[in-house]
Protein backbone atom coordinates (compact mmCIF):
# COMPACT_ATOMS: atom_id res chain seq x y z
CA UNK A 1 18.73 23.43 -19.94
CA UNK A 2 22.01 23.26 -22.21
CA UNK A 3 21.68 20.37 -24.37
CA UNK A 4 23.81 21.08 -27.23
CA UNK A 5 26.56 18.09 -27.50
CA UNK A 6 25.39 16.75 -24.09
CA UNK A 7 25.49 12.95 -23.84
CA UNK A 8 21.91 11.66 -23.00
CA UNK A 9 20.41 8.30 -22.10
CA UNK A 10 16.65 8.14 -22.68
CA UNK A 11 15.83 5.07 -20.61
CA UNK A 12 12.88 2.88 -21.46
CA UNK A 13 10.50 4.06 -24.72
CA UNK A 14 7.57 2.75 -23.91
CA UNK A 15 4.28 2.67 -25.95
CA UNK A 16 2.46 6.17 -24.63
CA UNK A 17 4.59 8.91 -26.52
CA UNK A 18 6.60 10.13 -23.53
CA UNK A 19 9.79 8.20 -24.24
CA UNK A 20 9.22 8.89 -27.91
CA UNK A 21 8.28 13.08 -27.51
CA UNK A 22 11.54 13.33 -25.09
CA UNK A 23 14.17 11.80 -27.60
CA UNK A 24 12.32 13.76 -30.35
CA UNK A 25 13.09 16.92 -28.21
CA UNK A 26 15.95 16.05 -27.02
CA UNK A 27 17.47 14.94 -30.43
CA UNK A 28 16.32 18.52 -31.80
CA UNK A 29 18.06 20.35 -28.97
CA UNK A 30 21.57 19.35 -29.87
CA UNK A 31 22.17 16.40 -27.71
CA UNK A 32 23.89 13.42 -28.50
CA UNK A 33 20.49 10.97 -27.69
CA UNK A 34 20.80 7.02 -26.89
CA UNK A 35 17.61 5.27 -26.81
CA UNK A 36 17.79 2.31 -24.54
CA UNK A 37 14.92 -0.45 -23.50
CA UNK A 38 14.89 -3.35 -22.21
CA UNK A 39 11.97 -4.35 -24.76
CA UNK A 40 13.11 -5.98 -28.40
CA UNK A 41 12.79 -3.61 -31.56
CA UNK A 42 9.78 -6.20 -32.51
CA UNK A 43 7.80 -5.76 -29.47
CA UNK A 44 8.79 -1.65 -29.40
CA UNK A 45 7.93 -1.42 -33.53
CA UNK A 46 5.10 1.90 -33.18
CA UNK A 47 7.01 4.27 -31.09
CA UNK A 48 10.67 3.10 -33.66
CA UNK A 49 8.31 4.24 -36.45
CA UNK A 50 7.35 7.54 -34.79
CA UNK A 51 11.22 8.34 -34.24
CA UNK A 52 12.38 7.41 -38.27
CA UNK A 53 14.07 10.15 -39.34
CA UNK A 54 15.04 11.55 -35.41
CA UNK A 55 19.27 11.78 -35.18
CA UNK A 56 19.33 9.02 -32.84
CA UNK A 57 22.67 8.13 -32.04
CA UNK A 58 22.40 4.89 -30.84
CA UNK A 59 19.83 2.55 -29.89
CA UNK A 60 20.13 -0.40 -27.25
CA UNK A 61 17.00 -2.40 -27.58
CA UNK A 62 16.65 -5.73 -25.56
CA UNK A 63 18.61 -4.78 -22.89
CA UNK A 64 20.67 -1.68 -21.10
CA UNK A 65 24.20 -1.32 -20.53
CA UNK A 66 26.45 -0.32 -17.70
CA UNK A 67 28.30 2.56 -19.87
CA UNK A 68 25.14 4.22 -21.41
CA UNK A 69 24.49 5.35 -17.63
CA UNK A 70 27.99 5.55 -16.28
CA UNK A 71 28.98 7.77 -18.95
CA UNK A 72 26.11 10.21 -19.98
CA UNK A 73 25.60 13.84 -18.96
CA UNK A 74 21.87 13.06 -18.33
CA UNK A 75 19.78 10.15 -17.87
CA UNK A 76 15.73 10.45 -18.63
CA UNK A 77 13.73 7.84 -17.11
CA UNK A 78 10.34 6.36 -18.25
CA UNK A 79 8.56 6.83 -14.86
CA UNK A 80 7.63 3.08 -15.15
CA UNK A 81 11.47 2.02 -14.19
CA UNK A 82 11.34 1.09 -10.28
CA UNK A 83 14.14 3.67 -7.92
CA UNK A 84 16.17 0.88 -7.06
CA UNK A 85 16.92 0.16 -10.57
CA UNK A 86 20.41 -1.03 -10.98
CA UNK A 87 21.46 1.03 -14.06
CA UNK A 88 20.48 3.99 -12.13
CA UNK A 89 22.13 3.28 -9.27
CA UNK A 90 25.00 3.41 -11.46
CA UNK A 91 24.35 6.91 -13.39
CA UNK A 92 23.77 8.09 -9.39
CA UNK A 93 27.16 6.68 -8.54
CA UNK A 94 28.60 8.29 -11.38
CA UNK A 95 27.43 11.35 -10.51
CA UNK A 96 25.25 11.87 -13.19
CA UNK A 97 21.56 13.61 -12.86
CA UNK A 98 18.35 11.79 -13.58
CA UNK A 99 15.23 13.71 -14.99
CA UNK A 100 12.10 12.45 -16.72
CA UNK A 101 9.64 13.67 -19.80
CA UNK A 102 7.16 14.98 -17.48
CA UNK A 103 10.05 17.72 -15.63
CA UNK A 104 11.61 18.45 -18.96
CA UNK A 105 8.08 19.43 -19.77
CA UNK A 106 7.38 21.80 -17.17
CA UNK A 107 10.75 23.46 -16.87
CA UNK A 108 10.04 24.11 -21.00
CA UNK A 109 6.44 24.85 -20.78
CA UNK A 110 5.30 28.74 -20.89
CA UNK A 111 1.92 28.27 -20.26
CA UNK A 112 -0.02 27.95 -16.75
CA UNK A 113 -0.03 24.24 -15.73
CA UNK A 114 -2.86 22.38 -13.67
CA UNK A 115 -2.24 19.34 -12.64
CA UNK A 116 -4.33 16.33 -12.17
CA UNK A 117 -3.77 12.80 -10.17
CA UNK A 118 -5.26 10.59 -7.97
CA UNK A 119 -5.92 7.27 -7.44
CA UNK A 120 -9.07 6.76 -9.67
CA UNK A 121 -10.79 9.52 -12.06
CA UNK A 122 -7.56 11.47 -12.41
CA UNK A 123 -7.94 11.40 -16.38
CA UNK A 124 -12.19 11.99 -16.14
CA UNK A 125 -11.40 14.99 -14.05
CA UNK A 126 -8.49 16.73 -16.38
CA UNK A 127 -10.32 15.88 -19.41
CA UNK A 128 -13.39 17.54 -17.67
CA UNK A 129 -11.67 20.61 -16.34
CA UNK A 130 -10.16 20.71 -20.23
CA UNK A 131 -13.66 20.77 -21.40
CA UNK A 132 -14.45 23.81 -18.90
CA UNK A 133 -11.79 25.67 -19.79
CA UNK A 134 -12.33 25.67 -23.18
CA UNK A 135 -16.23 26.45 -22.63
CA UNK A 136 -14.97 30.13 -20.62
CA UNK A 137 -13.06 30.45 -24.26
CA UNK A 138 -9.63 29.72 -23.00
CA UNK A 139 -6.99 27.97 -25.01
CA UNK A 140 -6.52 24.81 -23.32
CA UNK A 141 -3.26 21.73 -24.16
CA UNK A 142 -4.68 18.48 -21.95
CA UNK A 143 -1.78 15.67 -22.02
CA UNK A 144 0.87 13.77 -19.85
CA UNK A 145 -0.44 10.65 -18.35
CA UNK A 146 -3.97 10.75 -20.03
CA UNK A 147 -1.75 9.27 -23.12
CA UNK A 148 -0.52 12.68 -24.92
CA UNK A 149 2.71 13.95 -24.15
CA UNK A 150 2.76 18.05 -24.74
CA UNK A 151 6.57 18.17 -24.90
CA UNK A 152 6.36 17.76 -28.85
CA UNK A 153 3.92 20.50 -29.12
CA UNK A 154 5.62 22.99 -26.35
CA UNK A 155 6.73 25.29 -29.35
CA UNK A 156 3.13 26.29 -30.27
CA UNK A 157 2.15 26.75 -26.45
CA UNK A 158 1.87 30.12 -25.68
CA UNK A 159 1.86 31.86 -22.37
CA UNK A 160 -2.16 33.16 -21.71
CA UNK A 161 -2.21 29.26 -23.03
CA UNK A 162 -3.46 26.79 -20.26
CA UNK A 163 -2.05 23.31 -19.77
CA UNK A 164 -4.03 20.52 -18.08
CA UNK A 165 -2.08 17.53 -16.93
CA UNK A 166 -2.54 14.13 -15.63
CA UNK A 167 -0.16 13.16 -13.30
CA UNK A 168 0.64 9.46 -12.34
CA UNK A 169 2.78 8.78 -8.64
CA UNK A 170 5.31 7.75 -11.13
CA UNK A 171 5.62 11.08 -12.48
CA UNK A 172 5.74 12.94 -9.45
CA UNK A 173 8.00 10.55 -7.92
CA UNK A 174 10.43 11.62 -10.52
CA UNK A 175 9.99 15.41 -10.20
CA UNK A 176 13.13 16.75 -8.39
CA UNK A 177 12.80 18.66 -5.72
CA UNK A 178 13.93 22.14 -7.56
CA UNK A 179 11.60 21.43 -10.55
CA UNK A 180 8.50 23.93 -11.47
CA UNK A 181 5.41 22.01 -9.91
CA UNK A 182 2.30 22.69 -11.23
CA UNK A 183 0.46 26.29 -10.45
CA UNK A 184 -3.18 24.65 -9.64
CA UNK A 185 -3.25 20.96 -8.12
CA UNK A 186 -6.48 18.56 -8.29
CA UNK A 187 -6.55 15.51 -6.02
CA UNK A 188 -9.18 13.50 -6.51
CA UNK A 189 -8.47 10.72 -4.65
CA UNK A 190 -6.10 8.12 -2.52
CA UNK A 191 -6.49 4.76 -2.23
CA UNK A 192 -3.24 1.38 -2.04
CA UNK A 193 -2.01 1.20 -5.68
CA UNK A 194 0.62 0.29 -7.26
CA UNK A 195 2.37 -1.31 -4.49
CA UNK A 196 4.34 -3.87 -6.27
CA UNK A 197 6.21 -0.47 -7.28
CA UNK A 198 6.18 2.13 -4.50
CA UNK A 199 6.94 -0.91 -1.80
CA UNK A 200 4.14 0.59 0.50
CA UNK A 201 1.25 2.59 0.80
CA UNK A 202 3.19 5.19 3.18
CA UNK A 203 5.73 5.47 -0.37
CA UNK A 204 2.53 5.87 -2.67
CA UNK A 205 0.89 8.35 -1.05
CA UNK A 206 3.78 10.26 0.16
CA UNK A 207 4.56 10.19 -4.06
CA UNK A 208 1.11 11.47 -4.31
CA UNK A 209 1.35 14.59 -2.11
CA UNK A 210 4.44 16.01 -4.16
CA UNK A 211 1.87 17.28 -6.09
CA UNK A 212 0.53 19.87 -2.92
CA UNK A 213 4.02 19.81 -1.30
CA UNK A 214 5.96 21.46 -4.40
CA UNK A 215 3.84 24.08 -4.81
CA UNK A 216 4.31 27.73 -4.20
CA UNK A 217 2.22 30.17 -2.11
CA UNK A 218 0.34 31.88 -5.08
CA UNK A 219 -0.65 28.36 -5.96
CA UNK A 220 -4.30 26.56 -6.18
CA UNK A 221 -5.27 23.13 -4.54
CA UNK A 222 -8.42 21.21 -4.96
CA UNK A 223 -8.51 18.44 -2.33
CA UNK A 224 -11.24 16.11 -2.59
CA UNK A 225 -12.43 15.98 0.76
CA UNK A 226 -14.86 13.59 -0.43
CA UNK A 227 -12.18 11.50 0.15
CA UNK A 228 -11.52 10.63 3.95
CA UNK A 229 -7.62 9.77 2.86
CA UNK A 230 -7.37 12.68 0.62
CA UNK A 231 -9.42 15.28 3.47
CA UNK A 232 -6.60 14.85 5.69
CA UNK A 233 -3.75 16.38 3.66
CA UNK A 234 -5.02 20.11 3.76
CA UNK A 235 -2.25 20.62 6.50
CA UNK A 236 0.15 20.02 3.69
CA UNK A 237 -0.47 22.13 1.56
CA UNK A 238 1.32 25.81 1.26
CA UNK A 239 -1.39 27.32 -1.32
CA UNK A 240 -5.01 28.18 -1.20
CA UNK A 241 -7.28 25.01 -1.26
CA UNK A 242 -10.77 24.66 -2.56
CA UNK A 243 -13.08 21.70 -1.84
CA UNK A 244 -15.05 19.94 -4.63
CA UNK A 245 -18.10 21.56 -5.58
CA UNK A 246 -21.91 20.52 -3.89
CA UNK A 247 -22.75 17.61 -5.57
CA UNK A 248 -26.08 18.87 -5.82
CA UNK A 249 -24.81 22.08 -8.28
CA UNK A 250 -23.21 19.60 -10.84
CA UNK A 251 -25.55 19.61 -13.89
CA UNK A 252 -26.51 16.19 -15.10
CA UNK A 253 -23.70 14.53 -17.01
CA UNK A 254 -23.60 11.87 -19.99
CA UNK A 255 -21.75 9.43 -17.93
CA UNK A 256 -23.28 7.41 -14.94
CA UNK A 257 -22.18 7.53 -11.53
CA UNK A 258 -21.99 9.33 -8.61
CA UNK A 259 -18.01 8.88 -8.82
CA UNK A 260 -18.19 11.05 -12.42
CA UNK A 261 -19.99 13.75 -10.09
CA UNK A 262 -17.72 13.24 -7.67
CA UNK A 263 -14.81 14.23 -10.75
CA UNK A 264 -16.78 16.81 -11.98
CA UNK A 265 -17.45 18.48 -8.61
CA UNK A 266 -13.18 18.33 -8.84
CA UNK A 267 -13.06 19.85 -12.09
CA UNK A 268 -15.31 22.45 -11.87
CA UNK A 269 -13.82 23.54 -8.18
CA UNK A 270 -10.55 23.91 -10.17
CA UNK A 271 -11.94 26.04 -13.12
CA UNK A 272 -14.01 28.55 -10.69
CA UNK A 273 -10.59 28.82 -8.64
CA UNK A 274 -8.62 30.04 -11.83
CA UNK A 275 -11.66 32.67 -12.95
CA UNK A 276 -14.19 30.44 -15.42
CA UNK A 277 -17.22 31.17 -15.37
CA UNK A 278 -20.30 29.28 -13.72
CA UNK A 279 -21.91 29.31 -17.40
CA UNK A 280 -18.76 27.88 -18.39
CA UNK A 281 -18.84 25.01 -15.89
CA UNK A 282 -22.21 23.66 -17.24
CA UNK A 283 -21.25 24.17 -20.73
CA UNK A 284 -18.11 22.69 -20.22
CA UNK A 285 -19.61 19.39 -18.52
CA UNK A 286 -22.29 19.18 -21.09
CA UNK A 287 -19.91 18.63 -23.98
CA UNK A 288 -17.87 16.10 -22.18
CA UNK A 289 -18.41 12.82 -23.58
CA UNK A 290 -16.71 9.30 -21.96
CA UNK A 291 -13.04 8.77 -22.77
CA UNK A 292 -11.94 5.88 -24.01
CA UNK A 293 -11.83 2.75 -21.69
CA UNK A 294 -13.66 4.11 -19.14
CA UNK A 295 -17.07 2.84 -18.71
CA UNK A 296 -17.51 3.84 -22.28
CA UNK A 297 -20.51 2.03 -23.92
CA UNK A 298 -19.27 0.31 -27.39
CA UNK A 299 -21.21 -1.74 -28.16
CA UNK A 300 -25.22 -2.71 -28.06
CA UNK A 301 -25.93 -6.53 -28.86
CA UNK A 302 -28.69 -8.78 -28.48
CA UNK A 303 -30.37 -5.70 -26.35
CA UNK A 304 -27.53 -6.10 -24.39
CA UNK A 305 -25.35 -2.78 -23.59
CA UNK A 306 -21.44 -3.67 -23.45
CA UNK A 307 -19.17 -1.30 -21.38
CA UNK A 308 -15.68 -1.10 -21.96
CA UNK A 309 -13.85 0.21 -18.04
CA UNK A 310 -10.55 -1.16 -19.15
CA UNK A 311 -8.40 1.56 -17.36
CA UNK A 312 -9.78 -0.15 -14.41
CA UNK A 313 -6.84 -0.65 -12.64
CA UNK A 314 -8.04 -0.81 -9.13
CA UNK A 315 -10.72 -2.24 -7.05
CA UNK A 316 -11.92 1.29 -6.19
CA UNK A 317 -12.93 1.68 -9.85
CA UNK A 318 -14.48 -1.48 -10.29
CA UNK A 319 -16.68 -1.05 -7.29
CA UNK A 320 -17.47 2.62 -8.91
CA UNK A 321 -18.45 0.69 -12.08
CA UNK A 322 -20.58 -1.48 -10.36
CA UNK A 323 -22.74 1.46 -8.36
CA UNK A 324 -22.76 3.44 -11.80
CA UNK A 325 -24.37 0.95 -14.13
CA UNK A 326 -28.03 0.46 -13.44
CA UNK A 327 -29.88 -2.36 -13.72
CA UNK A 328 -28.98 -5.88 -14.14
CA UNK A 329 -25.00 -6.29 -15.09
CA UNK A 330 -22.57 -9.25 -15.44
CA UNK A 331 -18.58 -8.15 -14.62
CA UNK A 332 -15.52 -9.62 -16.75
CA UNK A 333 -12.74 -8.42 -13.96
CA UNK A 334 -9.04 -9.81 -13.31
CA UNK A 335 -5.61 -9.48 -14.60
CA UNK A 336 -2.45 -9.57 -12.26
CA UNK A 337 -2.27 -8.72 -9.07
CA UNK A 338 -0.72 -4.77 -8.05
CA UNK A 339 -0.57 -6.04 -4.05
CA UNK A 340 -4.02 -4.61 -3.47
CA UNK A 341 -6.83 -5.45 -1.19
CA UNK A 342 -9.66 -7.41 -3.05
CA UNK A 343 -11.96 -8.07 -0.42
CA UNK A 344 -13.70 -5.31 -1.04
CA UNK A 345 -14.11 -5.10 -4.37
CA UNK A 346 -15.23 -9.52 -3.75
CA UNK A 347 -18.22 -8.28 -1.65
CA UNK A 348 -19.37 -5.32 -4.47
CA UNK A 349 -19.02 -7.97 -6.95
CA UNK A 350 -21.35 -9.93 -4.86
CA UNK A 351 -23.57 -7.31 -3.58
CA UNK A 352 -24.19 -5.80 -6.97
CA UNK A 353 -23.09 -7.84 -10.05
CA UNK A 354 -25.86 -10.51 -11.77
CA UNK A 355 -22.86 -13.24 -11.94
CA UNK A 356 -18.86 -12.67 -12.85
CA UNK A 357 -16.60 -13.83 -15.09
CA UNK A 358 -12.56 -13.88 -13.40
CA UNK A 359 -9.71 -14.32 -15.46
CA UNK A 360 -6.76 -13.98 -15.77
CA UNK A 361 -3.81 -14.32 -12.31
CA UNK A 362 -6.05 -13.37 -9.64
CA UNK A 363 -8.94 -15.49 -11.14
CA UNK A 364 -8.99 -18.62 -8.56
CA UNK A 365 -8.13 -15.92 -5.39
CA UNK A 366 -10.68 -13.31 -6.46
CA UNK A 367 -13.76 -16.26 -6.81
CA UNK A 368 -12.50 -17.56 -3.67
CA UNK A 369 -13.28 -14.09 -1.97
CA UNK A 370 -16.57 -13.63 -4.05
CA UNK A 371 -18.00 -16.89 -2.77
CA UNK A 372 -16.74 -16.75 0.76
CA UNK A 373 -18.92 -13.10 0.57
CA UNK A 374 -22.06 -15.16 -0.99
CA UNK A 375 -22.01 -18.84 -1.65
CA UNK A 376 -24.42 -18.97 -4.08
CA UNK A 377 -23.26 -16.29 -6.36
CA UNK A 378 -23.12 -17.12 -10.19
CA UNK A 379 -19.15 -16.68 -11.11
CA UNK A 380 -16.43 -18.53 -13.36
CA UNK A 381 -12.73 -18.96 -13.14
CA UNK A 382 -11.38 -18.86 -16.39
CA UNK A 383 -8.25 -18.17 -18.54
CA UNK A 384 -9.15 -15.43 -20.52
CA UNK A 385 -11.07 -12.72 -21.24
CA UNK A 386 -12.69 -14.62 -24.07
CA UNK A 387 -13.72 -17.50 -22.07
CA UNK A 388 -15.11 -15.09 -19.76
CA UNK A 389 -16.89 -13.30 -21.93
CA UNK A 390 -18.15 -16.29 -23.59
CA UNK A 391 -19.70 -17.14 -20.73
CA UNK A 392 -21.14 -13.81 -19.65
CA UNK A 393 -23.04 -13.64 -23.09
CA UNK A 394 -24.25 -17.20 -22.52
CA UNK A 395 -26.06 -16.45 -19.06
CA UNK A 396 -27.26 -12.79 -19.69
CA UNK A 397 -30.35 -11.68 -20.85
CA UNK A 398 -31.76 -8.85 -22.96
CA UNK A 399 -32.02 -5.26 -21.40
CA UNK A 400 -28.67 -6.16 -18.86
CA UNK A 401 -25.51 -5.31 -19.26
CA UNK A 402 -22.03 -7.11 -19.56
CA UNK A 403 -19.42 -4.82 -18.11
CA UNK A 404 -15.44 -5.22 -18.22
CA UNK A 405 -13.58 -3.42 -15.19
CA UNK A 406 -11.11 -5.37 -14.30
CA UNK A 407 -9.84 -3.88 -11.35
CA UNK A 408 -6.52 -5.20 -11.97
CA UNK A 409 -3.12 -4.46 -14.00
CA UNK A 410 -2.85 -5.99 -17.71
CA UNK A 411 0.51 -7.22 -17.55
CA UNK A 412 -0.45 -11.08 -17.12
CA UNK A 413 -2.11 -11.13 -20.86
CA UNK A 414 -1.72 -7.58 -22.50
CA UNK A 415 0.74 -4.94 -23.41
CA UNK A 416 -1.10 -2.30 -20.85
CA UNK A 417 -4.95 -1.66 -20.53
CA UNK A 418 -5.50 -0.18 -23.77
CA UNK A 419 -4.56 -3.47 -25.57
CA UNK A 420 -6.99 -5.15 -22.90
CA UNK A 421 -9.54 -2.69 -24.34
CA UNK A 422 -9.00 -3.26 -27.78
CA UNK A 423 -9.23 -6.61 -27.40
CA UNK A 424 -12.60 -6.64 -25.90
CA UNK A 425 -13.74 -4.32 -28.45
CA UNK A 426 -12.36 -6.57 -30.94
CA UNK A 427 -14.35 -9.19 -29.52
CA UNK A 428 -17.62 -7.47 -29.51
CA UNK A 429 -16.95 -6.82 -33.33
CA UNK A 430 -17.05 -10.50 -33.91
CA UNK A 431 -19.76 -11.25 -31.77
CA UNK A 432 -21.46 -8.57 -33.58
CA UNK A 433 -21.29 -10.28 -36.55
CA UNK A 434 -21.38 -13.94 -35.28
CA UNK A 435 -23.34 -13.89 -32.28
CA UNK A 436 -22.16 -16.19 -29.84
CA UNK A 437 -23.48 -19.82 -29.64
């Protein structure tokens, strides 16, 4: 891709490195770079440090403007911004091309790529296939939507290098239909997300399968055919397909759940299909430790065990939360509402939890559902996650657990779900030191 003296529009920043690592790159390859958002330079502070120094040529923070996409050579969009977006209906009227972080990647990347997505356990699983790689004694980049963009580090990627990848719908939804896809694909699961954005589930999972339906022949699919919505895309796919290893031949993990199994039986699939080892697959899971926000134990209080499941997004991954933690457990869960179906994650709650805590948009709608499952379960309505918690410690007992998987976006009350995390952590610090009354 010629850059030098092109005119290019990075569109939306954002606060997980990809706006920042594609301006970076861009900036270095010659082209003439404006940085637009539609957040204020207060509110978008981190990622305007990380870029101090970068020839920026302009920046339009706290709104966009019609020219900026009329008039560029290239627009790159944070896979956050919606299709239908107005400004890029006008770069598309104006002829101009969009592309994204995640395709500027690939097309620059040297290395092998797998790719990871999925519903639920999409960042588990590549951080788990990472760890297996590595094990067999391979050189192994993990990044993209686990939080790391590569495309700052592409220069020291070499080609016997591999590249793990998580992959949101966003992201694919943005890869163009001539764009390198990645060589090995890992699905681990489908389930209605994200709906608000992709209009229907039909959209979503159709966004999903880009990640089968762009590959080449020579290529490598793991399908989780665990999954009855994911078992019935083999017919899409052009490349040989593995299933997820036997449950049965995972080796026993340090996180709980038969959903981590589930991931590693993913990952592992995936490693044996590129060459590793079977040595390599137990060593590989046996050094893989929880990543951070999911069902990550932080803290231990009062004999109580506190779990941190922030990137619970979904009610699939709450109810996974709630069959992985043993024993008795009391659930902080809510947030805004993504146009999913909570009825199932109301009866879990219900059928498992010791007594909930809801906060947050879906609060009053979500205990509504809970109680019409089971009348006399314990739960709360409640602002926040403080109140909520404040009342979880109140009512618990030692040797249980207070979980938070909220099932739910953050948007209502935090930046994105690793603020929510934070937060909670935060609080646990103080009560730590306090000890609630």
């Amino acid at each position: 891709m010629q850059l030098e003296g092109r005119r290019v529009t990075v569109m939306g920043l954002g606060h997980f490195g990809g706006g920042v690592a594609a301006a970076r790159w861009l900036a270095r390859s010659g082209a003439v770079v404006t940085v637009t958002d539609l957040a204020s330079e207060k509110t978008l502070l981190e990622p305007l440090r990380s870029l101090a120094g970068v020839q920026i040529a302009n920046y339009r923070l706290g709104g966009h403007r019609d020219e900026d996409f009329r008039h560029a050579d290239l627009v790159v969009v944070n896979p956050a911004v919606r299709p239908e977006n107005p400004f890029l209906q006008v770069a598309s009227a104006a002829g101009v091309p969009l592309t994204s972080e995640m395709e500027i990647f690939l097309a620059a990347c040297p290395a092998r790529v797998i790719g990871v997505t999925g519903t639920n356990g999409k960042s588990t699983t590549a951080a788990m296939t990472a760890a297996i790689l590595r094990a067999d004694g391979r050189r192994v980049h993990l990044g993209g939507n686990i939080g790391r963009s590569l495309l700052g580090s592409v220069d020291r990627i070499a080609p016997d290098d591999w590249v793990v990848l998580e992959i949101s719908s966003f992201q694919l939804r943005y890869l163009s239909a001539g764009t390198r896809f990645p060589e090995a694909a890992v699905v681990t699961n489908c389930a209605p997300n994200h709906l608000d954005w992709h209009g229907t589930f039909a959209n979503y999972a159709a966004d999903k399968q880009r990640i089968l339906t762009g590959q080449k022949e020579d290529g490598l699919a793991v399908l989780n055919t665990l999954d009855p919505e994911v078992a019935t895309w083999a017919k899409l796919v052009p490349s040989r397909q593995l299933p997820p290893l036997p449950l049965d031949e995972i080796p026993e993990l340090s996180v709980p759940g038969r959903h981590n199994r589930v991931n590693a039986a993913c990952a592992a699939a995936a490693a044996l299909g590129i060459g590793c080892a079977q040595a390599s697959i137990v060593a590989g899971l046996a050094s893989y430790r929880a990543l951070r926000d999911r069902l990550e134990l932080v803290a231990v209080i009062g004999a109580r065990k506190f779990y941190n499941d922030s990137s619970s997004t979904t009610p699939e991954s709450t109810i996974a939360a709630l069959d992985a933690i043993e024993g008795p457990m009391w659930l902080l869960a809510g947030g805004s509402d993504k146009g999913a179906d909570f009825g199932p994650m109301a009866e879990a709650i219900a059928a498992r939890a010791t007594g909930a805590a809801l906060y947050g948009a879906v609060r009053e709608g979500l205990r509504t559902k809970i109680v019409q499952s089971r009348s006399t379960f314990p739960c709360t309505a409640v602002d926040t996650m403080d109140d909520g918690l404040r009342w979880c410690w109140r009512r618990s007992r030692p040797g249980e657990s207070i979980v938070l998987s909220p099932g739910c976006a953050s948007k209502d009350q935090f930046q994105n779900y690793r603020a929510r995390g934070e937060h909670f952590v935060g609080l646990l610090r103080v009560m730590a030191g306090e000890r609630m009354g």
